[in-house]
PDB file of N, CA and C in Angstrom:
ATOM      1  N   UNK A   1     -55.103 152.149 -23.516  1.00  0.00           N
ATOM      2  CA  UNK A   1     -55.192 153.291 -22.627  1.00  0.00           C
ATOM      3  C   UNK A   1     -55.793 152.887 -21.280  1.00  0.00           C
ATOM      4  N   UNK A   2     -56.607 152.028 -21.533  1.00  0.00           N
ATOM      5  CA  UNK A   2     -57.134 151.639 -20.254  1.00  0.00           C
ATOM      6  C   UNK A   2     -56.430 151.127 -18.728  1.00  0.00           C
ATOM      7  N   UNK A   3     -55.715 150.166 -19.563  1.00  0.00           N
ATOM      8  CA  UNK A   3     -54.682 149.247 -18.877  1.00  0.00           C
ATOM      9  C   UNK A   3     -53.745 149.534 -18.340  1.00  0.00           C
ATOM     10  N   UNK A   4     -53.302 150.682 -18.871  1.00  0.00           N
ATOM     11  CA  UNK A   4     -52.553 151.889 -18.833  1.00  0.00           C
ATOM     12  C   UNK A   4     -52.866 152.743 -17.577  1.00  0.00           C
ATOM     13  N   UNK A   5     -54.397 153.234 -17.136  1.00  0.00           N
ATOM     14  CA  UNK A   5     -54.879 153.834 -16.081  1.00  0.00           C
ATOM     15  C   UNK A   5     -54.890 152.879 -15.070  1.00  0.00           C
ATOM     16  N   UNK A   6     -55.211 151.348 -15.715  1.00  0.00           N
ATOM     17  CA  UNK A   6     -55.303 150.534 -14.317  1.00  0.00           C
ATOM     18  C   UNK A   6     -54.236 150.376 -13.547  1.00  0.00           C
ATOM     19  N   UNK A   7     -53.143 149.775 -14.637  1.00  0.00           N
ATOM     20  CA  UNK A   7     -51.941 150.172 -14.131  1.00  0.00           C
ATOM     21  C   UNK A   7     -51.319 150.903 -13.026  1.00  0.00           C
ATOM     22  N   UNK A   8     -51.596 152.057 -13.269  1.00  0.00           N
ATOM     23  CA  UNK A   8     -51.436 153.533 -12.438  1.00  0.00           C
ATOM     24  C   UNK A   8     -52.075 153.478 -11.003  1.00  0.00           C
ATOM     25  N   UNK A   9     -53.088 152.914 -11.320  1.00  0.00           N
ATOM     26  CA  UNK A   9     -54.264 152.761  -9.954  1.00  0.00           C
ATOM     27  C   UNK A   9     -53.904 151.221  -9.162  1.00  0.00           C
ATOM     28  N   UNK A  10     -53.255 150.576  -9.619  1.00  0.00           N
ATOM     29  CA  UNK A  10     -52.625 149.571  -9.338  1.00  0.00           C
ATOM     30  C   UNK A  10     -51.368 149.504  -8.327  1.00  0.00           C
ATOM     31  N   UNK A  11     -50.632 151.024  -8.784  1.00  0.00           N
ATOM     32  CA  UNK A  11     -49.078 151.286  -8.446  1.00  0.00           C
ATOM     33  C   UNK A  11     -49.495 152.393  -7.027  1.00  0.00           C
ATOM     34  N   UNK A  12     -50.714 152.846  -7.323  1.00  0.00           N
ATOM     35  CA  UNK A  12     -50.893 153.802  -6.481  1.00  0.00           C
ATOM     36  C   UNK A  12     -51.467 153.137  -5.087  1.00  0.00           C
ATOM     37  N   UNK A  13     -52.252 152.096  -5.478  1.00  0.00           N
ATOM     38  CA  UNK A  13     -52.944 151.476  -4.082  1.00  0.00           C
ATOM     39  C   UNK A  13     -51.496 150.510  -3.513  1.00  0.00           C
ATOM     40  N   UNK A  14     -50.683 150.189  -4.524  1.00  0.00           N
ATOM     41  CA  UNK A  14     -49.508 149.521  -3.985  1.00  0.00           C
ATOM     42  C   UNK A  14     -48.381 150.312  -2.714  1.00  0.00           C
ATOM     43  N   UNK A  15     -48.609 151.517  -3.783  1.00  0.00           N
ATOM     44  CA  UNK A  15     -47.505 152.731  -2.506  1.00  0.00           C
ATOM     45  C   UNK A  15     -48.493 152.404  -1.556  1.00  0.00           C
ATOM     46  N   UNK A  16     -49.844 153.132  -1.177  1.00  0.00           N
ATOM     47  CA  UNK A  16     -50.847 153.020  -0.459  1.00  0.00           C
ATOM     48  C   UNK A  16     -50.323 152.078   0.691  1.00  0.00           C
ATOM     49  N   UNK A  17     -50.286 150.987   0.270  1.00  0.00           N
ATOM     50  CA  UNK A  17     -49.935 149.593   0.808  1.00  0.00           C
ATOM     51  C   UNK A  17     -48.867 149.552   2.181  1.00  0.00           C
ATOM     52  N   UNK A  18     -47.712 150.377   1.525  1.00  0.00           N
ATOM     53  CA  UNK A  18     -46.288 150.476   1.672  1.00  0.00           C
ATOM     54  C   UNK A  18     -46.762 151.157   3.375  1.00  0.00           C
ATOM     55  N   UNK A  19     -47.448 152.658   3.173  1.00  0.00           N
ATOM     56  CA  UNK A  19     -47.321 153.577   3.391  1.00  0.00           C
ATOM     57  C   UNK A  19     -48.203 153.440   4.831  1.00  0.00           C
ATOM     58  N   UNK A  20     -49.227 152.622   4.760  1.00  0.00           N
ATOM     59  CA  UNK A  20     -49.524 152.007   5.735  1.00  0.00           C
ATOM     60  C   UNK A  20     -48.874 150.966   6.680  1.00  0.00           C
ATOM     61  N   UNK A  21     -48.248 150.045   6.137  1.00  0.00           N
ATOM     62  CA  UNK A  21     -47.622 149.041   6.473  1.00  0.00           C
ATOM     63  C   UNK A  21     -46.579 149.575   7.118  1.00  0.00           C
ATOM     64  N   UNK A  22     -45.931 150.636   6.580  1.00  0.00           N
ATOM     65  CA  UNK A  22     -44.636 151.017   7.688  1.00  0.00           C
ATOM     66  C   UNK A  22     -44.786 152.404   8.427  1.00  0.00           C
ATOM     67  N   UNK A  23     -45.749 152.909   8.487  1.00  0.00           N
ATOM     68  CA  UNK A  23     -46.690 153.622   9.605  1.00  0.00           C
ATOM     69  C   UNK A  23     -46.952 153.230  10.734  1.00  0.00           C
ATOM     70  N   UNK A  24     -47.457 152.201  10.687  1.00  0.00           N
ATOM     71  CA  UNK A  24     -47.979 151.053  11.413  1.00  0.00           C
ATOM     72  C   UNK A  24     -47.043 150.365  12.057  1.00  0.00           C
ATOM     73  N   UNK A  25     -45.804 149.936  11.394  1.00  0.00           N
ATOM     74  CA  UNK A  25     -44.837 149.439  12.604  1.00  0.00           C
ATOM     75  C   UNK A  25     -43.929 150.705  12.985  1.00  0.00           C
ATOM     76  N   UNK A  26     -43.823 151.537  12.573  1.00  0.00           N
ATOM     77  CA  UNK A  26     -43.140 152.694  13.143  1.00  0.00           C
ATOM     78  C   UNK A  26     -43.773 153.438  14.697  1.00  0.00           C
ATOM     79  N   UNK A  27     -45.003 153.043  14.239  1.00  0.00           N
ATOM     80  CA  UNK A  27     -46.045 153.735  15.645  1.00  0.00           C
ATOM     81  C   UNK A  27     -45.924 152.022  16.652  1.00  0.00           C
ATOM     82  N   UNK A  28     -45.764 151.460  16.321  1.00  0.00           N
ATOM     83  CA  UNK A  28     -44.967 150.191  17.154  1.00  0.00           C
ATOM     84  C   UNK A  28     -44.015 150.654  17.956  1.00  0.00           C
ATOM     85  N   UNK A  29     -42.981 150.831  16.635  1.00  0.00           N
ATOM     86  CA  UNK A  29     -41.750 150.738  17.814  1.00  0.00           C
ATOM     87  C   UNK A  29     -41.543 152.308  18.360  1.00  0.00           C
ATOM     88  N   UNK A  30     -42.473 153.252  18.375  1.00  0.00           N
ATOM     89  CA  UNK A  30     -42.451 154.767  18.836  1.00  0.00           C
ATOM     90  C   UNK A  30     -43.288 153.731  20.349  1.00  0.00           C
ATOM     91  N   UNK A  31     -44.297 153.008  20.268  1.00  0.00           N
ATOM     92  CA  UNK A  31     -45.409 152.592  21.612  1.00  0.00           C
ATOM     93  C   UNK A  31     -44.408 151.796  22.511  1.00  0.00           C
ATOM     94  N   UNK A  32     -43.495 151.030  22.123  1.00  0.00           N
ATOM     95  CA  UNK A  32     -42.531 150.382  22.725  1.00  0.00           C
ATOM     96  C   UNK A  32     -41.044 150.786  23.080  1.00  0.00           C
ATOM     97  N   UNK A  33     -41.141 152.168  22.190  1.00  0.00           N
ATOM     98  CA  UNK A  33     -39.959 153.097  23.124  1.00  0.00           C
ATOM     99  C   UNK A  33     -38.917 152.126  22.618  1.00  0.00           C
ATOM    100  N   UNK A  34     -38.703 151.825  21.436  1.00  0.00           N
ATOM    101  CA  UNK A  34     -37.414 151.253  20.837  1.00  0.00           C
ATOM    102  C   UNK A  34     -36.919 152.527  19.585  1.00  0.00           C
ATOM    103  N   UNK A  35     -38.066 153.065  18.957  1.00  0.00           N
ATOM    104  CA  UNK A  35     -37.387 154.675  18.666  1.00  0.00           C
ATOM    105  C   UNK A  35     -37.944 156.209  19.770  1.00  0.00           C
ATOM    106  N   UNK A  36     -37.525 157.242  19.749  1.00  0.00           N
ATOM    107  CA  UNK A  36     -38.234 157.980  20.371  1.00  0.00           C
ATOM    108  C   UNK A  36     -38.583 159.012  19.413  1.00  0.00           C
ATOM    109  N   UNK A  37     -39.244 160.021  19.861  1.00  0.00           N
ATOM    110  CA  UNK A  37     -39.824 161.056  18.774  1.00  0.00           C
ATOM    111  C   UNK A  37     -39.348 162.295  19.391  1.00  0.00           C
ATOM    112  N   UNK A  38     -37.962 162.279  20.103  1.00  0.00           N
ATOM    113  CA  UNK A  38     -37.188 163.417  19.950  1.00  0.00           C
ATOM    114  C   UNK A  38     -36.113 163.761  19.357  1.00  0.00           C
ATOM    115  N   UNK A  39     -35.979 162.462  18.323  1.00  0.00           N
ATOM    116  CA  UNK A  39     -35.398 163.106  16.931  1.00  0.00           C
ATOM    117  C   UNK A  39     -35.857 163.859  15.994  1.00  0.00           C
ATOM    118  N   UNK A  40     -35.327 164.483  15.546  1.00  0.00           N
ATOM    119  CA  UNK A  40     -35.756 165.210  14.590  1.00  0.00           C
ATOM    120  C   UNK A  40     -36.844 164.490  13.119  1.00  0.00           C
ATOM    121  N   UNK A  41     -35.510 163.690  12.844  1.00  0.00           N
ATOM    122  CA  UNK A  41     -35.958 162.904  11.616  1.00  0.00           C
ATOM    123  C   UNK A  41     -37.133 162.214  11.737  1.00  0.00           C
ATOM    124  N   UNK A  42     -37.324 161.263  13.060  1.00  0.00           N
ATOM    125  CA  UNK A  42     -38.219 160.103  13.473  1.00  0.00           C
ATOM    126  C   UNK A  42     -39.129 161.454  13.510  1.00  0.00           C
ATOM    127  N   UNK A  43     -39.656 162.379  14.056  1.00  0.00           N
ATOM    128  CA  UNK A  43     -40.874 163.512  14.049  1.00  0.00           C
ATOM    129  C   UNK A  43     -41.319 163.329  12.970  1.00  0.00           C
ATOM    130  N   UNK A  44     -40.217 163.705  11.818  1.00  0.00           N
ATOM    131  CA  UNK A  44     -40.818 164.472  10.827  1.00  0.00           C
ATOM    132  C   UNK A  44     -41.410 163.320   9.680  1.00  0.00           C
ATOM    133  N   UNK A  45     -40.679 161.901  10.059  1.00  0.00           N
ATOM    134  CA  UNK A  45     -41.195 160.629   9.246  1.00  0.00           C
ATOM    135  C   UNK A  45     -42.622 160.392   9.511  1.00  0.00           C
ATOM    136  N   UNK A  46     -42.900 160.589  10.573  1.00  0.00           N
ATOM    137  CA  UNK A  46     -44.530 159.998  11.656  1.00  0.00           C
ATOM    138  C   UNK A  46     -45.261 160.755  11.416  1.00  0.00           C
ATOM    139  N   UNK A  47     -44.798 162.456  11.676  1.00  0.00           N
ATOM    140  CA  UNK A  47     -45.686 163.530  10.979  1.00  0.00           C
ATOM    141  C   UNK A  47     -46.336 163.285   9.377  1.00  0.00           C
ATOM    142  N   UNK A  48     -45.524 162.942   8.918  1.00  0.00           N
ATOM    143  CA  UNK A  48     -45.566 162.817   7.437  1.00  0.00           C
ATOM    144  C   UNK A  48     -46.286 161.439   6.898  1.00  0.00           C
ATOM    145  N   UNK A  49     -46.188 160.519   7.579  1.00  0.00           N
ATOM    146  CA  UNK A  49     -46.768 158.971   7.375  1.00  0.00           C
ATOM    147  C   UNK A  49     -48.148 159.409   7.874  1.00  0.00           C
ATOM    148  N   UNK A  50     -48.389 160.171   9.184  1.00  0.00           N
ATOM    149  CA  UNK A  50     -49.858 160.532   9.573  1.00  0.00           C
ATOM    150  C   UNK A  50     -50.416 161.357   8.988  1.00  0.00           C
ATOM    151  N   UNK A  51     -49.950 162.177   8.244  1.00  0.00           N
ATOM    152  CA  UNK A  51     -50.586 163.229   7.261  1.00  0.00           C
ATOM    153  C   UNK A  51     -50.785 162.338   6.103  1.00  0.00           C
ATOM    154  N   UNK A  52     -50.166 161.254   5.870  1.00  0.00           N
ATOM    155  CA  UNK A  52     -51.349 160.841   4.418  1.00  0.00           C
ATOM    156  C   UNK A  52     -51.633 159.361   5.155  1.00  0.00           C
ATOM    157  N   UNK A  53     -51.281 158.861   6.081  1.00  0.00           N
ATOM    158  CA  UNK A  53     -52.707 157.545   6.411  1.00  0.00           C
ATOM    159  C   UNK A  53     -53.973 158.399   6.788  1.00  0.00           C
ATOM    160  N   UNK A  54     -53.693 159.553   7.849  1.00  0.00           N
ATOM    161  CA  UNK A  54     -55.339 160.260   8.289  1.00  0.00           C
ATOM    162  C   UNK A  54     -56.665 160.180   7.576  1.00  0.00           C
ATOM    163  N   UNK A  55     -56.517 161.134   5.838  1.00  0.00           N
ATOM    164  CA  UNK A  55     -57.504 160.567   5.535  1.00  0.00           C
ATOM    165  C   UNK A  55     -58.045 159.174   5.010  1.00  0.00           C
ATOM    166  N   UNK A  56     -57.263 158.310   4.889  1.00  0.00           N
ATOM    167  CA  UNK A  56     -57.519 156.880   4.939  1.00  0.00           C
ATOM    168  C   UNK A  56     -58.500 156.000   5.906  1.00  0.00           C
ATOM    169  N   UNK A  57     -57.403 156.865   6.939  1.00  0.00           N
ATOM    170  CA  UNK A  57     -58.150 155.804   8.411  1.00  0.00           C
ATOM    171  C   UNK A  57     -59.964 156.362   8.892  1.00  0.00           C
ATOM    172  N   UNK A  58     -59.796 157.940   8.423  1.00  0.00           N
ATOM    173  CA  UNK A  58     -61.040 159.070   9.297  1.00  0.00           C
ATOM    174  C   UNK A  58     -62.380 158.012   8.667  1.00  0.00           C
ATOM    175  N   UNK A  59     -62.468 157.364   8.018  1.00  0.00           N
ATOM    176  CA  UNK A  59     -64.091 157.095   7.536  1.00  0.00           C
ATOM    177  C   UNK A  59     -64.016 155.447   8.131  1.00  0.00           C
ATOM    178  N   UNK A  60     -63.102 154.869   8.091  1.00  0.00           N
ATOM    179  CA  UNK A  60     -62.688 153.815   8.618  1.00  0.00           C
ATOM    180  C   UNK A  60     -63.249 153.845  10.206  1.00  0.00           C
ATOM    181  N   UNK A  61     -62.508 154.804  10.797  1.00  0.00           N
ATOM    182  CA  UNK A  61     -62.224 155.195  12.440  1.00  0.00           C
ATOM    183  C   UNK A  61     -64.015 155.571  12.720  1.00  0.00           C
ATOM    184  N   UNK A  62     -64.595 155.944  11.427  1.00  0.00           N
ATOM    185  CA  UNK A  62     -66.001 156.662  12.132  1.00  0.00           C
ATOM    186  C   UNK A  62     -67.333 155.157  12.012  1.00  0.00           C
ATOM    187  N   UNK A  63     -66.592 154.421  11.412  1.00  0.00           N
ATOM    188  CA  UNK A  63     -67.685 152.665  11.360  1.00  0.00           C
ATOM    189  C   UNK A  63     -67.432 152.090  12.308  1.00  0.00           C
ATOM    190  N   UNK A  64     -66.183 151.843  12.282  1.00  0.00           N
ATOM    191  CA  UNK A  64     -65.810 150.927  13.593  1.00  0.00           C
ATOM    192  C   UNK A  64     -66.178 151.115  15.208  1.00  0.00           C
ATOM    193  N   UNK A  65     -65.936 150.432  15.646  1.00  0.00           N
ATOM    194  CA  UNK A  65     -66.237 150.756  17.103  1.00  0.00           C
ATOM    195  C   UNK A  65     -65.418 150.874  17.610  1.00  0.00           C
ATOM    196  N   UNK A  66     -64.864 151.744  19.110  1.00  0.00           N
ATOM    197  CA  UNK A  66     -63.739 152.098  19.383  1.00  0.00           C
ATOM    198  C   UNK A  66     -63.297 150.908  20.511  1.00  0.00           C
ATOM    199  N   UNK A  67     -62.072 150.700  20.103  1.00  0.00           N
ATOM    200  CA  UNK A  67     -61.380 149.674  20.918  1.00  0.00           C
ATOM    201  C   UNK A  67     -60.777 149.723  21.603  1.00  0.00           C
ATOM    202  N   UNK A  68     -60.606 150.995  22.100  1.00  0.00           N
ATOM    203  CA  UNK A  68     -59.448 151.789  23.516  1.00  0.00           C
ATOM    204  C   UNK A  68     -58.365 151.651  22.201  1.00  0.00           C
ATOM    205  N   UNK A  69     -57.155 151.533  23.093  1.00  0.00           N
ATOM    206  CA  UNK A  69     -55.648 151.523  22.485  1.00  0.00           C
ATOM    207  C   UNK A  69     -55.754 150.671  21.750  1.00  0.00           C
ATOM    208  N   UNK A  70     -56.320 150.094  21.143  1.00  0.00           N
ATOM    209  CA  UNK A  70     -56.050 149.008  19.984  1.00  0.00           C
ATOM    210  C   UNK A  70     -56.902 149.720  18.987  1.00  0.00           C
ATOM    211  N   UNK A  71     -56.067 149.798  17.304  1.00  0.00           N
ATOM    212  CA  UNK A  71     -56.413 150.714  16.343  1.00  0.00           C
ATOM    213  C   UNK A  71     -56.509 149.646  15.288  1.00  0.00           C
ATOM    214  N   UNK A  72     -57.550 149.505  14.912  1.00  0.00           N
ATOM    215  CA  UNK A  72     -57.657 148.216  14.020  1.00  0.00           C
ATOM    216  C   UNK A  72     -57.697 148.828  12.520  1.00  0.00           C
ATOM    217  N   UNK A  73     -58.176 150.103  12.804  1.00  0.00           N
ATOM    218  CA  UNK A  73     -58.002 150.962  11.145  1.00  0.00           C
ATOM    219  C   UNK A  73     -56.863 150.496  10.168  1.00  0.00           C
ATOM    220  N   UNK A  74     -55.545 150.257  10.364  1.00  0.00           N
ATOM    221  CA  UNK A  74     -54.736 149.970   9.400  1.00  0.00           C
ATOM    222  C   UNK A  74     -54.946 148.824   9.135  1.00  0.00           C
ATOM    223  N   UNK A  75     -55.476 147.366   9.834  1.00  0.00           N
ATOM    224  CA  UNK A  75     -55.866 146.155   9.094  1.00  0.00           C
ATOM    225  C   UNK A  75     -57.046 146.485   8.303  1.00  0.00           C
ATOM    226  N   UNK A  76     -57.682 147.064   8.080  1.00  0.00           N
ATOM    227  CA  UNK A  76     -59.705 147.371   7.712  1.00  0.00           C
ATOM    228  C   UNK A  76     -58.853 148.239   6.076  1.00  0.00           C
ATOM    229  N   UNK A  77     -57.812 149.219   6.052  1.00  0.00           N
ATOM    230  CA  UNK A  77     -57.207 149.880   5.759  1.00  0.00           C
ATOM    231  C   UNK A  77     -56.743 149.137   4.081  1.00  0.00           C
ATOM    232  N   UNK A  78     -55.617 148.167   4.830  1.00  0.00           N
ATOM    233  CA  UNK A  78     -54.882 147.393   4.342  1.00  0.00           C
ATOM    234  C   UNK A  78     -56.368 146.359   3.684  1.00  0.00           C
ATOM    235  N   UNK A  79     -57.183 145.352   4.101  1.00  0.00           N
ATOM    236  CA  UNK A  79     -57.701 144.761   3.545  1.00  0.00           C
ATOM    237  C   UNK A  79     -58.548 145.552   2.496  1.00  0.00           C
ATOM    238  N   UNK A  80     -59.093 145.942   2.452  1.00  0.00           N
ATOM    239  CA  UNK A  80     -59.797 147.138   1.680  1.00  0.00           C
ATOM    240  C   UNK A  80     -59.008 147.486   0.349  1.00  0.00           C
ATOM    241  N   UNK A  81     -57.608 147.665   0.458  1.00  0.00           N
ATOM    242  CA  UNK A  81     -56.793 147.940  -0.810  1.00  0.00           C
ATOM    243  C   UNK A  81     -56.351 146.776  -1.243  1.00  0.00           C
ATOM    244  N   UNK A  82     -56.042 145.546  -0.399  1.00  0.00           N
ATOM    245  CA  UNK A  82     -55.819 144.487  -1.012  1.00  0.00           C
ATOM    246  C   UNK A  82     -57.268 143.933  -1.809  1.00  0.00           C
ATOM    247  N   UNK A  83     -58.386 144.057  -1.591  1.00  0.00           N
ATOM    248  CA  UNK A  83     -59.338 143.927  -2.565  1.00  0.00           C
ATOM    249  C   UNK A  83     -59.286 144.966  -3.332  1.00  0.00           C
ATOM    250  N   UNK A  84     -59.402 146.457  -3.566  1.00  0.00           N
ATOM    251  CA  UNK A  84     -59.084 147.433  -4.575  1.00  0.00           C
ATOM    252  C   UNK A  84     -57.898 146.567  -5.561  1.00  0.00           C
ATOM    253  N   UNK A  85     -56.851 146.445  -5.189  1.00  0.00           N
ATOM    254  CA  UNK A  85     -56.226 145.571  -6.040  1.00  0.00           C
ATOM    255  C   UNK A  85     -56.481 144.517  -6.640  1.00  0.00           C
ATOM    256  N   UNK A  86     -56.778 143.172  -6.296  1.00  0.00           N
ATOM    257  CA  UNK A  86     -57.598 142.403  -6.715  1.00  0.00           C
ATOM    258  C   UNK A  86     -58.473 142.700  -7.948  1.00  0.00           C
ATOM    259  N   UNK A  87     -59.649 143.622  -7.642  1.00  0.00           N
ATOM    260  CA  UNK A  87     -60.290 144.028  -8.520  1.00  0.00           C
ATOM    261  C   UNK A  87     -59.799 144.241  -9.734  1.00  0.00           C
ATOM    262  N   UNK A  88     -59.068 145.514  -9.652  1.00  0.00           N
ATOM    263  CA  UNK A  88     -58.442 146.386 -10.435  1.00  0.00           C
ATOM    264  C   UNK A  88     -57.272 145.404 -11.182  1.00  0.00           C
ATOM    265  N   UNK A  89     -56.911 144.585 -10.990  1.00  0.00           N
ATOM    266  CA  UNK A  89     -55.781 143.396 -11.305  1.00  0.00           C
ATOM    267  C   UNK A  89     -56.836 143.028 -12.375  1.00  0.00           C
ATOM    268  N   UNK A  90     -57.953 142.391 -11.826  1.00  0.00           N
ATOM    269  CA  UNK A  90     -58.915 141.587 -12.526  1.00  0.00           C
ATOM    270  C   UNK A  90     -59.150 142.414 -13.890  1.00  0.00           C
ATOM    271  N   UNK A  91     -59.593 143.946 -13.777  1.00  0.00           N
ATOM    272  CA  UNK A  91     -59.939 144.543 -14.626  1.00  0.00           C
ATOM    273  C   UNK A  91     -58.733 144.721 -15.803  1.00  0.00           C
ATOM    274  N   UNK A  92     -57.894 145.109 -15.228  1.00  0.00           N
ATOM    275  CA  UNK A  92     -56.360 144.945 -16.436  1.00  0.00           C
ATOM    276  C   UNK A  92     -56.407 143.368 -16.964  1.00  0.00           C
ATOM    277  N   UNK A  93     -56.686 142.123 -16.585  1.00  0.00           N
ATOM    278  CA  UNK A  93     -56.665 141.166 -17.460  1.00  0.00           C
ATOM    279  C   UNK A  93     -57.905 141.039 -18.428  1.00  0.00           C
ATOM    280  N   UNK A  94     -58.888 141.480 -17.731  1.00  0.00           N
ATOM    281  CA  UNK A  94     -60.361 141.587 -18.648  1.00  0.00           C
ATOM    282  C   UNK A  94     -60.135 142.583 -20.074  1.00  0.00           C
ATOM    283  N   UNK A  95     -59.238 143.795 -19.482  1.00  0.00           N
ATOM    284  CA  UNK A  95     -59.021 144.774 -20.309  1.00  0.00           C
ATOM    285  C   UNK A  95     -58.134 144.227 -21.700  1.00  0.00           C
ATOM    286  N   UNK A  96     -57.064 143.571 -21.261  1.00  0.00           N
ATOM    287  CA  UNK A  96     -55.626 142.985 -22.228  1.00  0.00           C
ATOM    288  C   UNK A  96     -55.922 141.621 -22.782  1.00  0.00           C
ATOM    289  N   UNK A  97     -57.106 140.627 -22.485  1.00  0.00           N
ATOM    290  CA  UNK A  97     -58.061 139.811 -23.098  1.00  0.00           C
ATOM    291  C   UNK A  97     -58.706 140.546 -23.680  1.00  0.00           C
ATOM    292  N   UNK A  98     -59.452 141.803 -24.138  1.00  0.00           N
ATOM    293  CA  UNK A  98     -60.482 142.234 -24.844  1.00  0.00           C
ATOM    294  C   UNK A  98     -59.753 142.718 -25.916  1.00  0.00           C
ATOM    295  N   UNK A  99     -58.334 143.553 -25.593  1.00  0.00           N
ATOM    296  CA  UNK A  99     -57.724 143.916 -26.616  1.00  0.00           C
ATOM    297  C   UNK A  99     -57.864 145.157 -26.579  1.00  0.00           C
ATOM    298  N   UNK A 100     -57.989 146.189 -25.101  1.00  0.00           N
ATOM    299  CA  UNK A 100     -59.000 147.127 -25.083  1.00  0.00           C
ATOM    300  C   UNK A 100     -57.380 148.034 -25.029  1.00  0.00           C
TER     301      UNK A 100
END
């Protein structure tokens, strides 16, 4: 059962992962005017990618120091879940060695 939850928490920091990662180059190519955000679709993707990185980044955004236009939150973001993973990796082999 355990392994089972880690699992889950595993798959979830993985979307996590995703969800940042292509947030992040989408607000790229929106800053470089290679998409624009008077499509419809492109709105409603960015709207929607910023409605679930926000609370990610807000506790992130309130440690850091502000860097003008440079947003370092999605690397701080991203490293942060790549150790959550790690961990949580670790704990599913500790778990499936114990026999748990």
């Amino acid at each position: 059962m355990l392994v089972l939850l880690l699992q889950i928490v595993d798959l979830l920091l993985g979307v996590a992962r995703w969800i940042i990662i292509i947030q992040a180059i989408l607000s790229w190519l929106v800053a470089f005017n290679v998409i624009n955000t008077y499509n419809d679709f492109v709105r409603q993707i960015l709207y929607a990618l910023d409605r679930m990185t926000t609370p990610i980044y807000r506790p992130i955004r309130r440690v850091m120091p502000d860097f003008g236009a440079l947003d370092l939150s999605p690397l701080v973001a991203l490293l942060l879940i790549i150790i959550l993973q790690m961990v949580v990796r670790h704990g599913m082999a500790q778990a499936m060695l114990a026999g748990v």
